[in-house]
C-alpha atoms as a PDB file:
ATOM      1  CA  UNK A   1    -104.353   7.701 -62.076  1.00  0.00           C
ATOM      2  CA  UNK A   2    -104.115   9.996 -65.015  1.00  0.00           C
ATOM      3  CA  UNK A   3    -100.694  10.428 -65.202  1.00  0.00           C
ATOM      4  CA  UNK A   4     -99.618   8.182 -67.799  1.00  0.00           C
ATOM      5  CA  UNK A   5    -102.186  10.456 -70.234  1.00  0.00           C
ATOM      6  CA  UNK A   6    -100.069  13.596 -69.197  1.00  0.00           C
ATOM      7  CA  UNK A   7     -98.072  15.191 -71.571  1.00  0.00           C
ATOM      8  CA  UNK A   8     -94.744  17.022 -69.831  1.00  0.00           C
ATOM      9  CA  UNK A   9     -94.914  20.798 -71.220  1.00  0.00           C
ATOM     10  CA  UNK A  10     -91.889  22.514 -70.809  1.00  0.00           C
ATOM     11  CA  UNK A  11     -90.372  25.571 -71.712  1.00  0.00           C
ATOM     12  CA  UNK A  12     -88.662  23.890 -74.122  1.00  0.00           C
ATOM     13  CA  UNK A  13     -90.304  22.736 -77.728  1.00  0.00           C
ATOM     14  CA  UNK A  14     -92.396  19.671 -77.300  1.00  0.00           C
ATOM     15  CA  UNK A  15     -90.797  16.543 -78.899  1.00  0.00           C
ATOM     16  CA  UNK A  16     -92.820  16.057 -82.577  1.00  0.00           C
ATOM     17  CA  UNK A  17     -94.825  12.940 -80.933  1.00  0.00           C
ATOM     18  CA  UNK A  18     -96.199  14.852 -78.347  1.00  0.00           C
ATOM     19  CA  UNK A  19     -97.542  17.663 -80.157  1.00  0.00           C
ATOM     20  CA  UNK A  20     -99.207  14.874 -82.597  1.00  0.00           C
ATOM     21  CA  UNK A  21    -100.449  13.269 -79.748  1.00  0.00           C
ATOM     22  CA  UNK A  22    -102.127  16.402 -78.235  1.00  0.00           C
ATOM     23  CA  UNK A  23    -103.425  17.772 -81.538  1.00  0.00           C
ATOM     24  CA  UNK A  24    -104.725  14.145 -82.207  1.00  0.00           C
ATOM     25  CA  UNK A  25    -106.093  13.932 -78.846  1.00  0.00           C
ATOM     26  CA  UNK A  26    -108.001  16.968 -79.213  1.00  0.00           C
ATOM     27  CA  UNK A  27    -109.617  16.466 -82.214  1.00  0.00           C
ATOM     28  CA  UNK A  28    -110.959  13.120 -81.508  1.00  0.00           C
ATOM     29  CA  UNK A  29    -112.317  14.731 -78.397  1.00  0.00           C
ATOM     30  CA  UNK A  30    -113.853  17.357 -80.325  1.00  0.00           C
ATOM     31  CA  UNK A  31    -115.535  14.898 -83.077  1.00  0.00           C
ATOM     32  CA  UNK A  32    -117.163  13.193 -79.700  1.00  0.00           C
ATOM     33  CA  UNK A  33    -118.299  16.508 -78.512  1.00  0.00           C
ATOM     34  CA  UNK A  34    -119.682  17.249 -81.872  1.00  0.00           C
ATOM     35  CA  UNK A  35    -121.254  13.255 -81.708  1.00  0.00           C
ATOM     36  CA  UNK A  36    -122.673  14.509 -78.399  1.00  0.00           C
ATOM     37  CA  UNK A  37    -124.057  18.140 -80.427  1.00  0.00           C
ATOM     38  CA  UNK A  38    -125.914  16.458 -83.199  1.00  0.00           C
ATOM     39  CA  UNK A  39    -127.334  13.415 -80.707  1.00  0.00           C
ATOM     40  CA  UNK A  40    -128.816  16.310 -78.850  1.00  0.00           C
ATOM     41  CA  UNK A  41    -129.883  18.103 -81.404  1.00  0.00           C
ATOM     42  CA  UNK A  42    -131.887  15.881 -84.160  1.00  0.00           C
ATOM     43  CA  UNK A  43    -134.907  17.053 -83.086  1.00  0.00           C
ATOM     44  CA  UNK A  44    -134.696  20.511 -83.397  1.00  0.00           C
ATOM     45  CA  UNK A  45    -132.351  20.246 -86.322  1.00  0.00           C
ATOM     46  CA  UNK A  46    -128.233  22.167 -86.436  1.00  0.00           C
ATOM     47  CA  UNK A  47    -126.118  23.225 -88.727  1.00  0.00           C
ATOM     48  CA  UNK A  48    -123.600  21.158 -90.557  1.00  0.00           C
ATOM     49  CA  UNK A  49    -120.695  23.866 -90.586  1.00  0.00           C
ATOM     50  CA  UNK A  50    -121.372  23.931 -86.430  1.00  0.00           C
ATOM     51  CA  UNK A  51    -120.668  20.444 -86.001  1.00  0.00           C
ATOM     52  CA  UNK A  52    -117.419  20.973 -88.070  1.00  0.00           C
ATOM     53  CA  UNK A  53    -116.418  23.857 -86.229  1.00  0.00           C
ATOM     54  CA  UNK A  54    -116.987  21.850 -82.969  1.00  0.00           C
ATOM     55  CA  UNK A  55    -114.366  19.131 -84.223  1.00  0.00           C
ATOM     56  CA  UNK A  56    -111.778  21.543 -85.036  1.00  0.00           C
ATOM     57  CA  UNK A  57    -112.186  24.286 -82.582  1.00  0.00           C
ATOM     58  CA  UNK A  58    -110.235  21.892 -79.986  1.00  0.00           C
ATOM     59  CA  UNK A  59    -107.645  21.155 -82.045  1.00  0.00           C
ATOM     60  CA  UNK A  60    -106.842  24.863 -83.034  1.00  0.00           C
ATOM     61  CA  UNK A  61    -106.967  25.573 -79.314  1.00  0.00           C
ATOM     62  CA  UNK A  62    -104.489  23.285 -78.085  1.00  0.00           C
ATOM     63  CA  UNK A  63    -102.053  24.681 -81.224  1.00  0.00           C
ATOM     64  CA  UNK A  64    -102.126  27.873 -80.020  1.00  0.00           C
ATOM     65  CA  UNK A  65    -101.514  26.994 -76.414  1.00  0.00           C
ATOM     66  CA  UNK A  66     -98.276  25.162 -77.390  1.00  0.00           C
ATOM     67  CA  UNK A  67     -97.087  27.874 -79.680  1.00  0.00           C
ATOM     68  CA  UNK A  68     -97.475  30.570 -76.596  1.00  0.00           C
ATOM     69  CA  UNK A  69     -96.200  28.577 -74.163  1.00  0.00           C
ATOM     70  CA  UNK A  70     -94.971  30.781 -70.934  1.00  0.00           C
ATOM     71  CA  UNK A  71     -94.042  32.853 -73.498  1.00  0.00           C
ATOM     72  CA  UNK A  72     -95.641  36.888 -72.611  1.00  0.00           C
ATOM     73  CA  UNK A  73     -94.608  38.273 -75.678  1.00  0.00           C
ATOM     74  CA  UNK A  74     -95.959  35.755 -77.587  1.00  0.00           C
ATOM     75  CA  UNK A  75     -99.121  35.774 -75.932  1.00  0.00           C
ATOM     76  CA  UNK A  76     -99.374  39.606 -76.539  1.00  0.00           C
ATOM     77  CA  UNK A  77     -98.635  38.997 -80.310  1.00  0.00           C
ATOM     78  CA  UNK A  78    -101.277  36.225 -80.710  1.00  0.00           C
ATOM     79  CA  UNK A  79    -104.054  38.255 -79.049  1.00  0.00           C
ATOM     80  CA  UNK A  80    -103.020  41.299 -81.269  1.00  0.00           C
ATOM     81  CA  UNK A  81    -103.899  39.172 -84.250  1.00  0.00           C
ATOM     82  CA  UNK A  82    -107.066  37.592 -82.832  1.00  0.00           C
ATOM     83  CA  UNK A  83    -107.908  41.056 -81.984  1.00  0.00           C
ATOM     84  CA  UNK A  84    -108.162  42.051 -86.238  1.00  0.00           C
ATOM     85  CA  UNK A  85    -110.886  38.837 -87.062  1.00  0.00           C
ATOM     86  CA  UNK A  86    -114.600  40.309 -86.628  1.00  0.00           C
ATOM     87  CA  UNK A  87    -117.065  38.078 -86.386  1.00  0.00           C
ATOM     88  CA  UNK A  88    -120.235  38.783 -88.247  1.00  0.00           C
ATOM     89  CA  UNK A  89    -122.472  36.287 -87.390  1.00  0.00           C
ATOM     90  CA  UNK A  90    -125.761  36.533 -85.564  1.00  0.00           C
ATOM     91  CA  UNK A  91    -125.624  35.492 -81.403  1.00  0.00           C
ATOM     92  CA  UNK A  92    -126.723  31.858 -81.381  1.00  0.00           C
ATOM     93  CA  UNK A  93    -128.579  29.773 -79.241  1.00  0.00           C
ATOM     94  CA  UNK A  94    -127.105  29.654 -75.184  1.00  0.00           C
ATOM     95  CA  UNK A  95    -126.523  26.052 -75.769  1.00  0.00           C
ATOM     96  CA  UNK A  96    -124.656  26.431 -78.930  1.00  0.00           C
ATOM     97  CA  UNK A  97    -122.930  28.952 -77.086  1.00  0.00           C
ATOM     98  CA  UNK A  98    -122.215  26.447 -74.167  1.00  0.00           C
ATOM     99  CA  UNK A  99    -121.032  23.349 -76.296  1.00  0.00           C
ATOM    100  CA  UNK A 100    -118.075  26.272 -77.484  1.00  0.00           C
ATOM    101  CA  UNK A 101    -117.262  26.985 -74.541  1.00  0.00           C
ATOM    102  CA  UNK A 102    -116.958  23.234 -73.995  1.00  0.00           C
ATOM    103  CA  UNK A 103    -114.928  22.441 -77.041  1.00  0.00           C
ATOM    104  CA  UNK A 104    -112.317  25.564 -76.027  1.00  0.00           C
ATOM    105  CA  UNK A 105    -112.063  23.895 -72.658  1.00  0.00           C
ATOM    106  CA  UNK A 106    -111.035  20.426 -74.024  1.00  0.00           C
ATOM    107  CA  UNK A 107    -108.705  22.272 -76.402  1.00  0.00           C
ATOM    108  CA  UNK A 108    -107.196  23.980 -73.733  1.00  0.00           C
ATOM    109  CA  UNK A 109    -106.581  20.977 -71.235  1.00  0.00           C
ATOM    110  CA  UNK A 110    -104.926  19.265 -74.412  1.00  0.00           C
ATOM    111  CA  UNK A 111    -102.538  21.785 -75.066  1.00  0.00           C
ATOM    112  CA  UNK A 112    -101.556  22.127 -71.681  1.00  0.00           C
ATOM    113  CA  UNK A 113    -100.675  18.672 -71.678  1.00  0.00           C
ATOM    114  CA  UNK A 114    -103.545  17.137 -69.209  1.00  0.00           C
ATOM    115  CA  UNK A 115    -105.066  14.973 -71.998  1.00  0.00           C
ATOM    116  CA  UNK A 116    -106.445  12.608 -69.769  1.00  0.00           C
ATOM    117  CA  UNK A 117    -107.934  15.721 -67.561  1.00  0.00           C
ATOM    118  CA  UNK A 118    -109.711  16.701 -71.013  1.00  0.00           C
ATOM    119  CA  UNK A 119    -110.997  12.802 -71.617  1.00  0.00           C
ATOM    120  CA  UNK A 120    -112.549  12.640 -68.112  1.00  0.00           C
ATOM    121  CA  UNK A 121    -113.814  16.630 -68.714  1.00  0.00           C
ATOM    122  CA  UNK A 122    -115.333  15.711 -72.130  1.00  0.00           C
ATOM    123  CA  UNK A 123    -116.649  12.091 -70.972  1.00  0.00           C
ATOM    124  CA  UNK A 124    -118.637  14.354 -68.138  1.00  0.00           C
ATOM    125  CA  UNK A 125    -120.245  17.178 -70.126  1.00  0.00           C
ATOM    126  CA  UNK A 126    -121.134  14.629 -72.844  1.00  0.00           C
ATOM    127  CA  UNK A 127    -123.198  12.638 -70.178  1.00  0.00           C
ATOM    128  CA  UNK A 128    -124.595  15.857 -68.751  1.00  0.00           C
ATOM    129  CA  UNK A 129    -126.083  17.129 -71.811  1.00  0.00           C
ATOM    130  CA  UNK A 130    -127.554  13.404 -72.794  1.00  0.00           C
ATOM    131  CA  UNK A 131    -128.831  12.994 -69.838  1.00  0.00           C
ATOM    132  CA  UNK A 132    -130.716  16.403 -69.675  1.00  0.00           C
ATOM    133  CA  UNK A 133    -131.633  15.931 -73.186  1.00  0.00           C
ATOM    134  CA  UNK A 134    -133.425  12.536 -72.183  1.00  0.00           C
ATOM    135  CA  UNK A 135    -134.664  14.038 -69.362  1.00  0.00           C
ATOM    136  CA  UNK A 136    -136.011  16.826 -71.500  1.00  0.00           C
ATOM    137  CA  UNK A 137    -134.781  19.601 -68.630  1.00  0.00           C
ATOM    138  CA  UNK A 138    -136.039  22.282 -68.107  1.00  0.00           C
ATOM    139  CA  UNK A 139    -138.815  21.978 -71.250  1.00  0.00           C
ATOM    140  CA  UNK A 140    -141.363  19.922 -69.354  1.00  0.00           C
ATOM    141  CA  UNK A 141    -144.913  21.619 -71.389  1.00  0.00           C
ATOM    142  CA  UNK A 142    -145.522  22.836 -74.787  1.00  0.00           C
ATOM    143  CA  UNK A 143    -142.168  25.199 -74.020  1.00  0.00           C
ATOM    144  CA  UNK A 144    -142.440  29.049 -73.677  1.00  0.00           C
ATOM    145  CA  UNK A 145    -143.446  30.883 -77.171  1.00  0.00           C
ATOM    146  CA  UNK A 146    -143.069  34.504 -77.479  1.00  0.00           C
ATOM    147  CA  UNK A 147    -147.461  35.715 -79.244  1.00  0.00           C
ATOM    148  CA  UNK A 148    -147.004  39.106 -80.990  1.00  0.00           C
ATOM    149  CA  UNK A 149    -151.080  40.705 -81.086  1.00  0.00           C
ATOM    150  CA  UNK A 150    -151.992  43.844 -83.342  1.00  0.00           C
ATOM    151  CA  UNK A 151    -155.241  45.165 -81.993  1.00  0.00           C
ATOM    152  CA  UNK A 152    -156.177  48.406 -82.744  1.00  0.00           C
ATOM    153  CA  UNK A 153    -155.383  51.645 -81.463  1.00  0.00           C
ATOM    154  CA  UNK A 154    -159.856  51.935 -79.999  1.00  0.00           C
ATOM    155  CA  UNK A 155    -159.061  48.578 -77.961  1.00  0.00           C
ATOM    156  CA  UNK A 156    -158.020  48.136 -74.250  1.00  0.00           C
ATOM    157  CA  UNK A 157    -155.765  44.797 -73.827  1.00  0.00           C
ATOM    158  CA  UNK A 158    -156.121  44.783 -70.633  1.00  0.00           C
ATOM    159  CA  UNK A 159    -156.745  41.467 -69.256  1.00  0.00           C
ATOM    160  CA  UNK A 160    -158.633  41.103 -72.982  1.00  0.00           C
ATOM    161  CA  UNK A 161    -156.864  37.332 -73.699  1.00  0.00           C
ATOM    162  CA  UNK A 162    -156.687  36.253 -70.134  1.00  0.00           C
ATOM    163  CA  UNK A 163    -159.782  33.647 -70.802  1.00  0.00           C
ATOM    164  CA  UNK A 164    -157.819  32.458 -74.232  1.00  0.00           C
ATOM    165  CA  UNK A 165    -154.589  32.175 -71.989  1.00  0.00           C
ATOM    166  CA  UNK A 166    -155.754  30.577 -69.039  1.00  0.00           C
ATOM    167  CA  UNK A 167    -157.348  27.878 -71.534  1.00  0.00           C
ATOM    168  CA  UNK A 168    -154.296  27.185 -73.652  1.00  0.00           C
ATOM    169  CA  UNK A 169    -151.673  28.129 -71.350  1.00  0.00           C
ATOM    170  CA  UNK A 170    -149.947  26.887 -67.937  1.00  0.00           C
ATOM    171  CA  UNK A 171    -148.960  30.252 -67.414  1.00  0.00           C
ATOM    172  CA  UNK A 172    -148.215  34.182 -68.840  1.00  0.00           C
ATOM    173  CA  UNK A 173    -146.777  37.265 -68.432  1.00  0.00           C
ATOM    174  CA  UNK A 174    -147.359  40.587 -70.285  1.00  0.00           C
ATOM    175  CA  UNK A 175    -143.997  41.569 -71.741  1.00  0.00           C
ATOM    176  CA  UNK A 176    -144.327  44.721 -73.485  1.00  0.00           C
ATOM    177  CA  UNK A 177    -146.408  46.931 -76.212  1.00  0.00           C
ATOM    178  CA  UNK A 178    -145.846  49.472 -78.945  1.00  0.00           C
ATOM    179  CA  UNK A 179    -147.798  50.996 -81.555  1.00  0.00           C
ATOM    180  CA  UNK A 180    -147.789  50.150 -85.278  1.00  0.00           C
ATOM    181  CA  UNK A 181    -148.540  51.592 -88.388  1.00  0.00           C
ATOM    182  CA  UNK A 182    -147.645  55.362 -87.653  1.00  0.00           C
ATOM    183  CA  UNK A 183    -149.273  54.650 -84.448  1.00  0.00           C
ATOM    184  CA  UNK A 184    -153.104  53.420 -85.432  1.00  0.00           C
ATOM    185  CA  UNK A 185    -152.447  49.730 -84.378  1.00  0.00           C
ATOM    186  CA  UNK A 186    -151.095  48.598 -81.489  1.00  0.00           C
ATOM    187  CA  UNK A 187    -148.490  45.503 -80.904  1.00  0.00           C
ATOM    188  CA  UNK A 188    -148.666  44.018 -77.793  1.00  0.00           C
ATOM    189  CA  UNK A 189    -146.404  40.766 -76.804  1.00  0.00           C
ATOM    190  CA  UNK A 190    -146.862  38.015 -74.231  1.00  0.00           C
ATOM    191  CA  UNK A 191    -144.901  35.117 -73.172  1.00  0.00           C
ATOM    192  CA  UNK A 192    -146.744  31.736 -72.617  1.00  0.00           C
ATOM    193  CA  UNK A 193    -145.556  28.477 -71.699  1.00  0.00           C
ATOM    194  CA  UNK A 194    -148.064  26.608 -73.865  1.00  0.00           C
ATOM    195  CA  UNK A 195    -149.952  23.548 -72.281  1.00  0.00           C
ATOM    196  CA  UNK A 196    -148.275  20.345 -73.251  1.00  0.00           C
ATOM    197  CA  UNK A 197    -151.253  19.315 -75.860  1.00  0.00           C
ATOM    198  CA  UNK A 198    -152.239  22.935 -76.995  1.00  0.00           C
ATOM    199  CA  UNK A 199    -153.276  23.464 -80.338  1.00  0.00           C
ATOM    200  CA  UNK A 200    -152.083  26.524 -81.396  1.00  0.00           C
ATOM    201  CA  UNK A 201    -154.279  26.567 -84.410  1.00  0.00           C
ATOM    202  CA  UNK A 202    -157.236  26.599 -82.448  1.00  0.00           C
ATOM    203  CA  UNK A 203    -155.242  28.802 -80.093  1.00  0.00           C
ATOM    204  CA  UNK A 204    -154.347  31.454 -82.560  1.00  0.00           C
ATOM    205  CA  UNK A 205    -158.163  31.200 -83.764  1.00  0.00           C
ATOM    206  CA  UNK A 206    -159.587  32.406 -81.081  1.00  0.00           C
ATOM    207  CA  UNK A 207    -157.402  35.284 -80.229  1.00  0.00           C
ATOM    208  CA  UNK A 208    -158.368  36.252 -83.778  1.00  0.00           C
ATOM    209  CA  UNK A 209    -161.973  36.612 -83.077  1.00  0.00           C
ATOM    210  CA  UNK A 210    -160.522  39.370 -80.123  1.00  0.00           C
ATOM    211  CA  UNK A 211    -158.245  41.217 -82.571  1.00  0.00           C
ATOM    212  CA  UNK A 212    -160.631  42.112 -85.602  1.00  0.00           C
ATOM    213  CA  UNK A 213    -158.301  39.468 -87.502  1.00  0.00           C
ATOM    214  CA  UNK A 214    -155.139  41.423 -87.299  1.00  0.00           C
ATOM    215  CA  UNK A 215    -151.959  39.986 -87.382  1.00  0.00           C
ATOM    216  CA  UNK A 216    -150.706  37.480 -85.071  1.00  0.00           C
ATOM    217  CA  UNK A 217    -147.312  35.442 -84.635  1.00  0.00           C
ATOM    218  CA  UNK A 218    -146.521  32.470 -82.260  1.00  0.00           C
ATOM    219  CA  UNK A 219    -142.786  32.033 -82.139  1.00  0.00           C
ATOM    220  CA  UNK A 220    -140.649  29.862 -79.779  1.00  0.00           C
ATOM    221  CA  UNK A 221    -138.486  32.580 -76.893  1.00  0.00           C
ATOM    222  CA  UNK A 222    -135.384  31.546 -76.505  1.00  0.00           C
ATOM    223  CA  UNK A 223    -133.243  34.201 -74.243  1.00  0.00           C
ATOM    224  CA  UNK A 224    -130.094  35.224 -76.082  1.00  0.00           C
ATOM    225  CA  UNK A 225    -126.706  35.529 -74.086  1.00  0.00           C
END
């Protein structure tokens, strides 16, 4: 079984081969999960300092499990410390946010000791997310795109781009509207799964000829966790 692959974590310090072994353990795992990131994202591009992170989030994980150990006060101390690091960066895409979740889940089996519990764990997800990405789940059209319309304040946009949609789209949904400008334009916003060969040139075109030429954006909606 996996047995032989686990580590014996006692209250006692781990022996210096062990704790190599885990930390070593982890970050190879990590570097696959990070293998597994970039495979599944080439298309859509990712950053370079991600992929990094991926590698050594693991790693730093299973550290800090075998430095608290069963031990409370410890554990209070650490999270006191954790507690005074802000993070400033922007919330990222649900996936990114899923493969860290992944990587702090192989760190933590490792520095608990169930190494080979992390291997299987990792080997799993890793398959999951190829797979899907093959499989190209749940994107099977053009994808759902977030179209921003200024029209102006004179117009109704009610049901004004329904012929434009039903043409270009395999489905819609108003989302919402405000005004512009102090309130002489209005912005309203629709999402649209865009038909798999859509041109949204042509698309974009002919919503123009509705909106007196006013701006207009097309953007991929992604929903943010």
């Amino acid at each position: 079984m996996l047995d032989f692959l686990m580590v014996s974590q006692a209250e006692e310090a781990l022996s210096f081969g062990n704790t190599l072994l885990i930390i070593f353990s982890s970050l190879i795992l990590g570097f696959v999960i990070s293998l597994d990131y970039i495979f599944t994202h080439k298309k859509e591009g990712y950053s370079s300092s991600f992929t990094v992170t991926l590698i050594m989030l693991p790693g730093i994980i299973s550290m800090i499990i075998l430095l608290i150990g069963s031990n409370v006060a410890r554990a209070f101390s650490l999270a006191g410390a954790f507690s005074l690091i802000r993070f400033r960066s922007e919330p990222g895409d649900p996936k990114d946010i899923a493969y860290v979740f992944f990587a702090l889940g192989v760190g933590l089996a490792c520095g608990m000791g169930y190494i080979g519990y992390a291997t299987v764990f990792c080997t799993v997800m890793c398959a999951v997310m190829t797979a899907l990405y093959f499989l190209n789940f749940p994107k099977g059209h053009g994808g759902s795109m977030s179209v921003r319309i200024t029209i102006p304040e004179n117009v109704d946009y009610t049901g004004l781009f329904d012929k434009i949609f039903d043409e270009f789209t395999d489905g819609y949904r108003f989302r919402r509207v405000r005004t512009v400008d102090f309130g002489s334009l209005f912005e309203v916003e629709y999402l649209v799964d865009m038909k798999k060969n859509a041109n949204h040139k042509e698309f974009i075109d002919k919503i123009r000829c509705m909106n007196n030429n006013l701006n207009i954006s097309l953007s991929a909606f992604e929903t943010r966790m």
